[in-house]
C-alpha atoms as a PDB file:
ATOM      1  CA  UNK A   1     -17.339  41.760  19.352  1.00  0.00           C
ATOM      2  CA  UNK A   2     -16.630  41.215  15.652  1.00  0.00           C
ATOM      3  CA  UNK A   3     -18.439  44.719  14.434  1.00  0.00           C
ATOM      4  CA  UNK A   4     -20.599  48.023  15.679  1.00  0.00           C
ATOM      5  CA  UNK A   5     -21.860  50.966  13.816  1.00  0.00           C
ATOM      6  CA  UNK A   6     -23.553  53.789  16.118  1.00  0.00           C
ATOM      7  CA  UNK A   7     -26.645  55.179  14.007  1.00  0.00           C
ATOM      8  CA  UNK A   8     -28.770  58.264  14.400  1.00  0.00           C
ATOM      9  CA  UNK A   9     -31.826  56.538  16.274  1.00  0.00           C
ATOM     10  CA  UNK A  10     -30.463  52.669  17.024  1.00  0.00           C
ATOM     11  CA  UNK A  11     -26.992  50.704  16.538  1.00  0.00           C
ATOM     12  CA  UNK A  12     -26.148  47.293  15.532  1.00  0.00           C
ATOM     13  CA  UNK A  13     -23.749  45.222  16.938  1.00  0.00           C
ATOM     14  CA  UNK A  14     -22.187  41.636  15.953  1.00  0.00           C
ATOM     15  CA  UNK A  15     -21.359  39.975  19.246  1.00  0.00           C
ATOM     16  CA  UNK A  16     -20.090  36.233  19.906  1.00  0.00           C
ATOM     17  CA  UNK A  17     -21.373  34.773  23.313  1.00  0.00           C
ATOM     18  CA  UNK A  18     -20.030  31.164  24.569  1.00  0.00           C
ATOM     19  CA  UNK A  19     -22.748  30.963  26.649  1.00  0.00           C
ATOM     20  CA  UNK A  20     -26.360  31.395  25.524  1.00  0.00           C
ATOM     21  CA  UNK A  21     -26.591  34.716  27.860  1.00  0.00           C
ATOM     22  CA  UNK A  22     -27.553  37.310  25.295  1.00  0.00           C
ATOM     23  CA  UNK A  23     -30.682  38.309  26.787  1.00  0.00           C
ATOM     24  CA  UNK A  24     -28.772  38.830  30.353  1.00  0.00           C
ATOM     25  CA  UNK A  25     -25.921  40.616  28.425  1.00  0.00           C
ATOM     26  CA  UNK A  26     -28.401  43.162  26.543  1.00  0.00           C
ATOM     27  CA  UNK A  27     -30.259  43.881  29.192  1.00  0.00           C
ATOM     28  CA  UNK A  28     -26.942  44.952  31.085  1.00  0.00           C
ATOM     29  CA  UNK A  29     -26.056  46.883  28.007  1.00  0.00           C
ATOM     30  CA  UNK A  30     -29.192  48.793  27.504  1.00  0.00           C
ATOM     31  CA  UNK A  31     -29.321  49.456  30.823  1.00  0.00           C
ATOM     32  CA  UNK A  32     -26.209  50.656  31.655  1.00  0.00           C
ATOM     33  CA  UNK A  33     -26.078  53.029  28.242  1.00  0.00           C
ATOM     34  CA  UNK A  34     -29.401  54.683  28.988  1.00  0.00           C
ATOM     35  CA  UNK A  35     -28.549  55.337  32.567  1.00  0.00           C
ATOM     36  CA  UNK A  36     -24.940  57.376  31.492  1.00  0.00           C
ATOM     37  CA  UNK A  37     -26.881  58.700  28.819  1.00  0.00           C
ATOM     38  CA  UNK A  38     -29.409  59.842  31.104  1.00  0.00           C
ATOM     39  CA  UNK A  39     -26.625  61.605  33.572  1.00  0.00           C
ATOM     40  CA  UNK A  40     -24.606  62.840  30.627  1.00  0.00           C
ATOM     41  CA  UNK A  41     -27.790  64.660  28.926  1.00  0.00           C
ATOM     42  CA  UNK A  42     -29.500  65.268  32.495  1.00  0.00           C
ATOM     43  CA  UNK A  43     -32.518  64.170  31.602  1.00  0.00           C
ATOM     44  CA  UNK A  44     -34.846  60.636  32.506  1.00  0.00           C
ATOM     45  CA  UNK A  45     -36.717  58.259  31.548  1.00  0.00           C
ATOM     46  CA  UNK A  46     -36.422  55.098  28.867  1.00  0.00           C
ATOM     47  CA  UNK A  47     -33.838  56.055  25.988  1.00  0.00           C
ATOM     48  CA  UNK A  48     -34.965  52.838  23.701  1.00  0.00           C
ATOM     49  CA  UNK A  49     -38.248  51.618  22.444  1.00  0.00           C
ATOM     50  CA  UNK A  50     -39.095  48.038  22.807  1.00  0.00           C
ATOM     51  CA  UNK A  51     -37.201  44.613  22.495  1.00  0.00           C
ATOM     52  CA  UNK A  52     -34.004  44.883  20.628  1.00  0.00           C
ATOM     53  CA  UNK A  53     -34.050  42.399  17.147  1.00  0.00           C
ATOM     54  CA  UNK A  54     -31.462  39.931  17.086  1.00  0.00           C
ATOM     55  CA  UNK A  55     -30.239  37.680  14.519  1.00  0.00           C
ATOM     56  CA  UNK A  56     -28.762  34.121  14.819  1.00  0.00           C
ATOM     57  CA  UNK A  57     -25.831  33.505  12.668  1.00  0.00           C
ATOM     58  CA  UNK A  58     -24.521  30.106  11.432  1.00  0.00           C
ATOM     59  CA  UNK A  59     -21.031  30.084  12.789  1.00  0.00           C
ATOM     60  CA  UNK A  60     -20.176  27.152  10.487  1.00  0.00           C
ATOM     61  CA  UNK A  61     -19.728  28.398   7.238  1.00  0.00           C
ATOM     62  CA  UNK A  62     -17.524  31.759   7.140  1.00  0.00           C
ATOM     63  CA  UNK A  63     -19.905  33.328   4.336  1.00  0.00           C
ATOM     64  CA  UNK A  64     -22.661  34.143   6.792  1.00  0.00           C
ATOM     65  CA  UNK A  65     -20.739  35.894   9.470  1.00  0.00           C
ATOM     66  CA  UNK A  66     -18.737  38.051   6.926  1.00  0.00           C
ATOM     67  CA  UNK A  67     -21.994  39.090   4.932  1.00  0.00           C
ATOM     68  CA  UNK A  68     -23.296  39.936   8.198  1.00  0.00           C
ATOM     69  CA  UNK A  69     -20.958  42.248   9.037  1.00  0.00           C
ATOM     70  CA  UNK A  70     -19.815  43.601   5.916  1.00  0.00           C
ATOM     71  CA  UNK A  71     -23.793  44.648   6.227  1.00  0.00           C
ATOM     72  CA  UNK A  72     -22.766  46.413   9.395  1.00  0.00           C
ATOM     73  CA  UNK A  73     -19.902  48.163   8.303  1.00  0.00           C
ATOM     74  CA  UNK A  74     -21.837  49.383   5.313  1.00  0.00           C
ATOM     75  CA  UNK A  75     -24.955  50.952   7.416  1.00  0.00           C
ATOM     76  CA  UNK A  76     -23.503  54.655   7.377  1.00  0.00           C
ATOM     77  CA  UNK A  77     -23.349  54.301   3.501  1.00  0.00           C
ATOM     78  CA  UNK A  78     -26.753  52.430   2.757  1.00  0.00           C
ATOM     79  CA  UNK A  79     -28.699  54.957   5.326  1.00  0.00           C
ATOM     80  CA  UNK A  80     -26.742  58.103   3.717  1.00  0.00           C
ATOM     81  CA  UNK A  81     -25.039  59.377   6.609  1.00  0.00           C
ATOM     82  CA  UNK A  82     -22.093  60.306   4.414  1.00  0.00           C
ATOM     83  CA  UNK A  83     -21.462  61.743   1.086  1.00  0.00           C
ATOM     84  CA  UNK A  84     -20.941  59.502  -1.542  1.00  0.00           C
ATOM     85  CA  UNK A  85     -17.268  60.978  -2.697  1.00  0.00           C
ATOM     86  CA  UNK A  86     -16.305  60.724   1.437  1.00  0.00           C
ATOM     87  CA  UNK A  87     -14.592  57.438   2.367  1.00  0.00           C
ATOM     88  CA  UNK A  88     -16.280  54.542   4.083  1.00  0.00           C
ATOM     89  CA  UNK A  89     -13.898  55.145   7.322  1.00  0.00           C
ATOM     90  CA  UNK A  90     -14.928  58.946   7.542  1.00  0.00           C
ATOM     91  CA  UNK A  91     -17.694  57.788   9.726  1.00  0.00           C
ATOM     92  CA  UNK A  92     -16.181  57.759  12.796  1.00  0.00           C
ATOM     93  CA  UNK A  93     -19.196  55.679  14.972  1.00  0.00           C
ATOM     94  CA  UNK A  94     -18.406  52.530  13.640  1.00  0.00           C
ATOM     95  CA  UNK A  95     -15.658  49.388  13.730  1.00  0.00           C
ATOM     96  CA  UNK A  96     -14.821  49.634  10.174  1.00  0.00           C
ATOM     97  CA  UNK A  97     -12.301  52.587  10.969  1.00  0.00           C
ATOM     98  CA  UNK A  98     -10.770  50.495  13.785  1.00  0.00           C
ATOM     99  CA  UNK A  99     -10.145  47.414  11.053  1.00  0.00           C
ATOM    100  CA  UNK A 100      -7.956  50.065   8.805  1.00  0.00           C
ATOM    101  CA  UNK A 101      -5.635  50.870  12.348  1.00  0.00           C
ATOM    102  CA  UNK A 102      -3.123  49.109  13.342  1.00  0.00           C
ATOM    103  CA  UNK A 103      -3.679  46.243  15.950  1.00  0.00           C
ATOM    104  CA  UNK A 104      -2.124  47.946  18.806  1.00  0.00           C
ATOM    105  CA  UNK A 105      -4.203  51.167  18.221  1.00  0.00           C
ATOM    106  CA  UNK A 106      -7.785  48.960  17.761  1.00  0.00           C
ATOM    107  CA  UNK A 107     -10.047  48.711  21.410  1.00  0.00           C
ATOM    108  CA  UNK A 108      -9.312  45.400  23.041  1.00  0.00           C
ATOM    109  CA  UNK A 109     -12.372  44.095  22.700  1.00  0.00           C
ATOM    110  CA  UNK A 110     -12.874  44.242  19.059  1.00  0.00           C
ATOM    111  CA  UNK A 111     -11.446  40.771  17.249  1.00  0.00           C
ATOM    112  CA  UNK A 112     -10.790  41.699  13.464  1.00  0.00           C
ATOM    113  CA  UNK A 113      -8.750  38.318  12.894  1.00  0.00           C
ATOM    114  CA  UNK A 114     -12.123  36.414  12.188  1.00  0.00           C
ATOM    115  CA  UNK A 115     -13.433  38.519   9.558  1.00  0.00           C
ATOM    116  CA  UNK A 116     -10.369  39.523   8.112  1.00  0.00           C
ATOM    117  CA  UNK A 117      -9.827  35.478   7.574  1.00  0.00           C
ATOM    118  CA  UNK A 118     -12.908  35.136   6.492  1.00  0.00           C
ATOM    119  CA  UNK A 119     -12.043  37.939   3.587  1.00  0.00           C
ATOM    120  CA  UNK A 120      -9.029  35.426   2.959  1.00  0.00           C
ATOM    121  CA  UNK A 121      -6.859  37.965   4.421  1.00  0.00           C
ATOM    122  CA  UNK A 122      -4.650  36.009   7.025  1.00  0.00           C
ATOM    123  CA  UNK A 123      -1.977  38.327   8.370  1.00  0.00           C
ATOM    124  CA  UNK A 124      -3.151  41.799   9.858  1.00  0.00           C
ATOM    125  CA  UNK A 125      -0.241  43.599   7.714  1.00  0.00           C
ATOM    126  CA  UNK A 126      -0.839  47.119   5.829  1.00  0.00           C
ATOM    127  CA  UNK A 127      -1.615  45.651   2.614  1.00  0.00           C
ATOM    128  CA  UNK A 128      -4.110  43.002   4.324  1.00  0.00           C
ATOM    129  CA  UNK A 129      -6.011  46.460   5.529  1.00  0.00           C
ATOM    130  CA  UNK A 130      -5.706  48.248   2.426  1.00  0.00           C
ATOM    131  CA  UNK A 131      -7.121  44.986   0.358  1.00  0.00           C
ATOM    132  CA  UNK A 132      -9.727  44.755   3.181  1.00  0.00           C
ATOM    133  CA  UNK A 133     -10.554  48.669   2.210  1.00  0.00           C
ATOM    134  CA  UNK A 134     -10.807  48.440  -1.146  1.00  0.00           C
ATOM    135  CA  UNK A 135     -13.030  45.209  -1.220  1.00  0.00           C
ATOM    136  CA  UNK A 136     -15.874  46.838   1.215  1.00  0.00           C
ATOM    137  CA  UNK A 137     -15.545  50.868  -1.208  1.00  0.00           C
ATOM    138  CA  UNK A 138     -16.301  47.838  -3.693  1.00  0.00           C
ATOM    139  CA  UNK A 139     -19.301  46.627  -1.743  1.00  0.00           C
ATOM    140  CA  UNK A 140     -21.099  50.036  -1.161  1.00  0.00           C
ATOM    141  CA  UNK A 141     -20.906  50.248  -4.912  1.00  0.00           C
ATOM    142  CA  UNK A 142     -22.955  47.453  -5.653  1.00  0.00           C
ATOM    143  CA  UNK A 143     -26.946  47.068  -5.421  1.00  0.00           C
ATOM    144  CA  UNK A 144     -28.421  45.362  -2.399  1.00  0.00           C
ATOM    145  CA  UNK A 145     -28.589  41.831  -3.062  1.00  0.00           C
ATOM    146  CA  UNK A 146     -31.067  38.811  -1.605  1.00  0.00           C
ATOM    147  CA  UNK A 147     -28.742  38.440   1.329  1.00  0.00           C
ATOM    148  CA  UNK A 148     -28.944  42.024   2.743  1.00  0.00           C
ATOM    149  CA  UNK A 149     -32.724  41.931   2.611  1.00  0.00           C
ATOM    150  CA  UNK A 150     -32.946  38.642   4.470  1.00  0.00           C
ATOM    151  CA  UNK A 151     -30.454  40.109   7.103  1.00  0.00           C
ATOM    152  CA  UNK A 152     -32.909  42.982   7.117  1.00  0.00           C
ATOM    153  CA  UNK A 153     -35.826  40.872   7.618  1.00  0.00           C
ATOM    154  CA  UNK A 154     -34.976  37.509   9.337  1.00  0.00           C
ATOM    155  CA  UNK A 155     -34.264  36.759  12.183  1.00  0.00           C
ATOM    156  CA  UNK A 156     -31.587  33.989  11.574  1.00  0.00           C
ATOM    157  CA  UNK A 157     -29.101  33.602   9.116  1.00  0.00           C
ATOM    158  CA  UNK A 158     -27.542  30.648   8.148  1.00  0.00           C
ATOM    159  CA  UNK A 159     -27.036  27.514   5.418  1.00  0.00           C
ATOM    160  CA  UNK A 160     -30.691  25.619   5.120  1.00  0.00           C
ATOM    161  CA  UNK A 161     -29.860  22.765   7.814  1.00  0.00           C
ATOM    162  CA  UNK A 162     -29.114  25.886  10.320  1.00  0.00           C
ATOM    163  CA  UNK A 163     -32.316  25.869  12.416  1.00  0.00           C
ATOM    164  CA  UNK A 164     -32.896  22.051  12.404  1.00  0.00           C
ATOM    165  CA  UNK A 165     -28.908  21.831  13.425  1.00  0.00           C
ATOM    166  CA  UNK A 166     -30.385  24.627  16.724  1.00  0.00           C
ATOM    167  CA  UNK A 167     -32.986  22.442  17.418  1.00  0.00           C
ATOM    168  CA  UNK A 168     -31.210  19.272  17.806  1.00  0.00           C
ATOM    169  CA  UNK A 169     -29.019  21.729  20.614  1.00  0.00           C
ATOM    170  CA  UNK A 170     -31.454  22.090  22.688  1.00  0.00           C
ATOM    171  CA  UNK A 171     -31.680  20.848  26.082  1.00  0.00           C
ATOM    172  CA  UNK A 172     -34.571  18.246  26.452  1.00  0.00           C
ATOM    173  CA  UNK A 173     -36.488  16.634  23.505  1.00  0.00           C
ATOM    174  CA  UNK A 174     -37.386  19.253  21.096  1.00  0.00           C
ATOM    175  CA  UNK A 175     -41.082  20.150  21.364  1.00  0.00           C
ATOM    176  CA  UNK A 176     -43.697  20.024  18.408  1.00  0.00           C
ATOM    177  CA  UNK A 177     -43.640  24.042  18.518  1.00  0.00           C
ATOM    178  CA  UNK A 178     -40.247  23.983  17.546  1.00  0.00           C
ATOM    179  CA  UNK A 179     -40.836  21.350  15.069  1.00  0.00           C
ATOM    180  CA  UNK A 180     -44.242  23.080  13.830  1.00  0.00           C
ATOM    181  CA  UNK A 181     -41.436  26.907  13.820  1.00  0.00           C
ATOM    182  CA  UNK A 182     -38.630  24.346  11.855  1.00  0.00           C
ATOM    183  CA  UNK A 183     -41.483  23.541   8.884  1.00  0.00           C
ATOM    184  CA  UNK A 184     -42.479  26.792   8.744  1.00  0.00           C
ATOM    185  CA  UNK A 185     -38.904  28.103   8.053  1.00  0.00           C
ATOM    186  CA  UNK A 186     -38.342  25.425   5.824  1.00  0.00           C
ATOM    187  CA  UNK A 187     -41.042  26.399   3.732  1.00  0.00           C
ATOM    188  CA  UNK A 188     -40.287  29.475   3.433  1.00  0.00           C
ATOM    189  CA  UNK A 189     -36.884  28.940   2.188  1.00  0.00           C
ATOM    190  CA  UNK A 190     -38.676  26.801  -0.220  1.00  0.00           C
ATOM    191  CA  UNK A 191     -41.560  29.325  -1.301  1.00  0.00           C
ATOM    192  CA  UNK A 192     -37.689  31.809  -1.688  1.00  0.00           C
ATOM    193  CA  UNK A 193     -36.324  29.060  -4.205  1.00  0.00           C
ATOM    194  CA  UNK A 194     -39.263  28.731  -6.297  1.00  0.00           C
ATOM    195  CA  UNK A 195     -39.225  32.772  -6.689  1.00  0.00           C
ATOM    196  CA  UNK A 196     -35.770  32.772  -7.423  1.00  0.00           C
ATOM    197  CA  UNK A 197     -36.273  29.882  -9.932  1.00  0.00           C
ATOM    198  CA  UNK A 198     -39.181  31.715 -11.640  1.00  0.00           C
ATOM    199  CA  UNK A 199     -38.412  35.492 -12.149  1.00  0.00           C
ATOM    200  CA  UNK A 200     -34.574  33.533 -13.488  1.00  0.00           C
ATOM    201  CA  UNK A 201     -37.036  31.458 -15.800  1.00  0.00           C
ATOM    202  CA  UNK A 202     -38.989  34.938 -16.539  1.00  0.00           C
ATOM    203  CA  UNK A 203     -35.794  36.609 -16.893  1.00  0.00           C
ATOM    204  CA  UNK A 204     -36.836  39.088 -14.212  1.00  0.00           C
ATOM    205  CA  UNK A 205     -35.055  41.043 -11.707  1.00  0.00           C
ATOM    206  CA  UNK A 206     -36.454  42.392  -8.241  1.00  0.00           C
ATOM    207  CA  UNK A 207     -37.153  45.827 -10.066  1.00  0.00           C
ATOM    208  CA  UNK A 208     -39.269  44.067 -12.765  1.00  0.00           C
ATOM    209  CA  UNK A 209     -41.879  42.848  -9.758  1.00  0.00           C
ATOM    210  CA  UNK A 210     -42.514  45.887  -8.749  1.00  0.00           C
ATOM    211  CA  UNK A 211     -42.898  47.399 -12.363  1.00  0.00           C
ATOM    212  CA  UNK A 212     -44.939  44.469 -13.547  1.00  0.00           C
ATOM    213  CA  UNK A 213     -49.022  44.915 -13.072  1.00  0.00           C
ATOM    214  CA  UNK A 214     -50.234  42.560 -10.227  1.00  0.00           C
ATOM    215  CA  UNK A 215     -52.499  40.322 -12.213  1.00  0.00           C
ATOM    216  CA  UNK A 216     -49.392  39.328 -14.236  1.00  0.00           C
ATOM    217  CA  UNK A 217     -49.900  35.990 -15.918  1.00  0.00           C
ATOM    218  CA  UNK A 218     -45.974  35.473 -14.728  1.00  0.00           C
ATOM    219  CA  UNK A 219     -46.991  36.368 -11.295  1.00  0.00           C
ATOM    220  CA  UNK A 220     -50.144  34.411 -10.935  1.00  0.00           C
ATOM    221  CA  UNK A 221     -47.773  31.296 -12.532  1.00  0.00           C
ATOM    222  CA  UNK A 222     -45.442  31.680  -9.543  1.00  0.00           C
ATOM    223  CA  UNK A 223     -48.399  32.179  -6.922  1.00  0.00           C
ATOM    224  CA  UNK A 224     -50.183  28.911  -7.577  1.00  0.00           C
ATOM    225  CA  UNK A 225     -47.124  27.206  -7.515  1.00  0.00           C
ATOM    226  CA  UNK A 226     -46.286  28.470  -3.961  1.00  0.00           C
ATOM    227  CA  UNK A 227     -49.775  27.506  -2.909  1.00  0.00           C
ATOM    228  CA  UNK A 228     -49.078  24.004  -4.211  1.00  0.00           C
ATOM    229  CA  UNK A 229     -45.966  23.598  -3.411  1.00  0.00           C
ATOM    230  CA  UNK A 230     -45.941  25.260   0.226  1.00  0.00           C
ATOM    231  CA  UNK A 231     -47.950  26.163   2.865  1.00  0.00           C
ATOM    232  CA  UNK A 232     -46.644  30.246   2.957  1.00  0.00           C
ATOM    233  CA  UNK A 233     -49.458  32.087   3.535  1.00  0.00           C
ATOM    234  CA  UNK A 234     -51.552  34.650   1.183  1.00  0.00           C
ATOM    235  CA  UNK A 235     -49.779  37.510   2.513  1.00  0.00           C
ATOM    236  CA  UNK A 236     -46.261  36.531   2.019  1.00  0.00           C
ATOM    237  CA  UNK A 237     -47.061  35.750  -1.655  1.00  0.00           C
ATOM    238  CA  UNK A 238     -48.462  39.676  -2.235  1.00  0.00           C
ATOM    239  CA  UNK A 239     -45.717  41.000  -0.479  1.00  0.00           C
ATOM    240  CA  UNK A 240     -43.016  38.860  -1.972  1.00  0.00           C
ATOM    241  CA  UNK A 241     -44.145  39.004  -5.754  1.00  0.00           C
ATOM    242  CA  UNK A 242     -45.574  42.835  -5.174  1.00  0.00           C
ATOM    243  CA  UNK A 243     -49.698  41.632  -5.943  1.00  0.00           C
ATOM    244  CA  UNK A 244     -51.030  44.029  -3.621  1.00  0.00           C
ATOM    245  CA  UNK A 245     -53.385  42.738  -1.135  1.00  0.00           C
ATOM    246  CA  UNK A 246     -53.214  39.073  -0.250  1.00  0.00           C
ATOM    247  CA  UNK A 247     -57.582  38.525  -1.462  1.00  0.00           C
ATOM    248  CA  UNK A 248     -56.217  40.309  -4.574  1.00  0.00           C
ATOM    249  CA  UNK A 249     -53.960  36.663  -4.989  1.00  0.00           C
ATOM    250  CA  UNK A 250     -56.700  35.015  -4.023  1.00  0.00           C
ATOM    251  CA  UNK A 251     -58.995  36.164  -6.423  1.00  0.00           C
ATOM    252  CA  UNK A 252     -56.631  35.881  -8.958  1.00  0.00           C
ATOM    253  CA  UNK A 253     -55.933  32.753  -8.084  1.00  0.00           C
ATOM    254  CA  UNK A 254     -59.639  32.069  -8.358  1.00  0.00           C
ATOM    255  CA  UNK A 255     -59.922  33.788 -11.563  1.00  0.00           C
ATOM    256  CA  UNK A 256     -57.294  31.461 -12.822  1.00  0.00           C
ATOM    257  CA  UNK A 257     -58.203  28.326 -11.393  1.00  0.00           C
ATOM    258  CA  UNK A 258     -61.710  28.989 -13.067  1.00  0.00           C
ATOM    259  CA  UNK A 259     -60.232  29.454 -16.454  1.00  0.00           C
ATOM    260  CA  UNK A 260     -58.084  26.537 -16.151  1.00  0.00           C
ATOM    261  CA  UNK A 261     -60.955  24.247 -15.645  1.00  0.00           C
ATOM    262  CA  UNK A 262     -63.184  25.876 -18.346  1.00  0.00           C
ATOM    263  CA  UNK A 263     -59.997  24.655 -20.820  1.00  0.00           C
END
């Protein structure tokens, strides 16, 4: 386990399997929490709602498994669990207090060498901890950037190759749903590029979408260009560029498509 953070109603958890057993290994978990919970609390029944989310992580590039759990260690802050003048490591439910201990006072199961390396910080020394520290206060000051929200959102995370890379791992030929699921994400990261590319062109941050009205010329711009460009749907374009309902972009886009032909 690289990181954990206990929160009021669910947790997260970074775990590294060598075999592809997480399904076996949650169920164990969930199971086995609810039913101490259950005798601790006296009382019965289910203690979690639903499927757990998980998120694939690209293992081959240390930027992805260091954002993720920098986004863990962070959760107490961003959800406001503690005041903003306590320390990160006041919050006692979660790993980043056992990455400021000493090694030999840190749960066995919890490896800190990865992410500590992956911070450039390659001895486990008491400057290494107090660097680590200071970088992740440094974090929790900053906004929450395009990475966080596709962590929140996603359900893999990884450099662009990263699910065509999982599909050539898979035992047997790959089938045309997974091929039909790898176009899909590709577009997507395509339709994310061209919205990047255009509110930098428009010189607009994430704020200025939603302040922006949602027949914005800048914002209908943008939307035909995802329609031509890729095959993301009506309803990803209103709730990316913040357009309301998806037949408000279509209409728009009708409105506009009109016009251009009158020209």
């Amino acid at each position: 386990m690289h990181a954990y953070c206990l929160m009021s109603n669910h947790f997260h958890l970074v775990v590294e399997t060598p075999r592809s057993n997480l399904v076996a290994g949650m169920k164990w978990l969930l199971g086995t929490y609810t039913m101490g919970f259950n005798r601790r609390h006296r009382v019965s029944g289910h203690l979690f709602a639903g499927r757990y989310k998980s998120l694939l992580i690209d293992e081959r590039d240390p930027l992805y498994l260091r954002t993720v759990c920098d986004y863990v260690h962070l959760n107490p802050a961003r959800a406001a669990l503690i005041a903003t003048d306590k320390p990160l490591h006041s919050y006692k439910w979660c790993s980043y207090g056992d990455y400021l201990q000493a090694a030999s006072h840190r749960p066995a199961w919890l490896r800190c060498d990865r992410l500590l390396g992956e911070h450039g910080l390659k001895d486990d020394g008491r400057r290494t901890r107090l660097e680590f520290a200071r970088r992740t206060e440094a974090q929790r000051l900053r906004c929450e950037g395009e990475s966080e929200k596709q962590i929140g959102r996603g359900w893999l995370y990884g450099a662009e190759d990263f699910i065509t890379r999982l599909i050539d791992r898979l035992e047997g030929r790959p089938t045309e749903q997974h091929r039909a699921q790898e176009r899909a994400m590709t577009d997507l990261e395509i339709a994310e590029r061209i919205v990047r590319a255009g509110m930098k062109e428009l010189g607009w941050e994430q704020g200025n979408l939603r302040a922006t009205r949602k027949g914005h010329e800048g914002k209908v711009a943008l939307a035909r260009e995802l329609r031509a460009k890729t095959s993301v749907e009506l309803k990803w374009i209103a709730r990316r560029l913040e357009m309301g309902s998806w037949s408000n972009v279509a209409n728009l886009l009708r409105k506009d498509k009109s016009a251009k032909s009158e020209d």
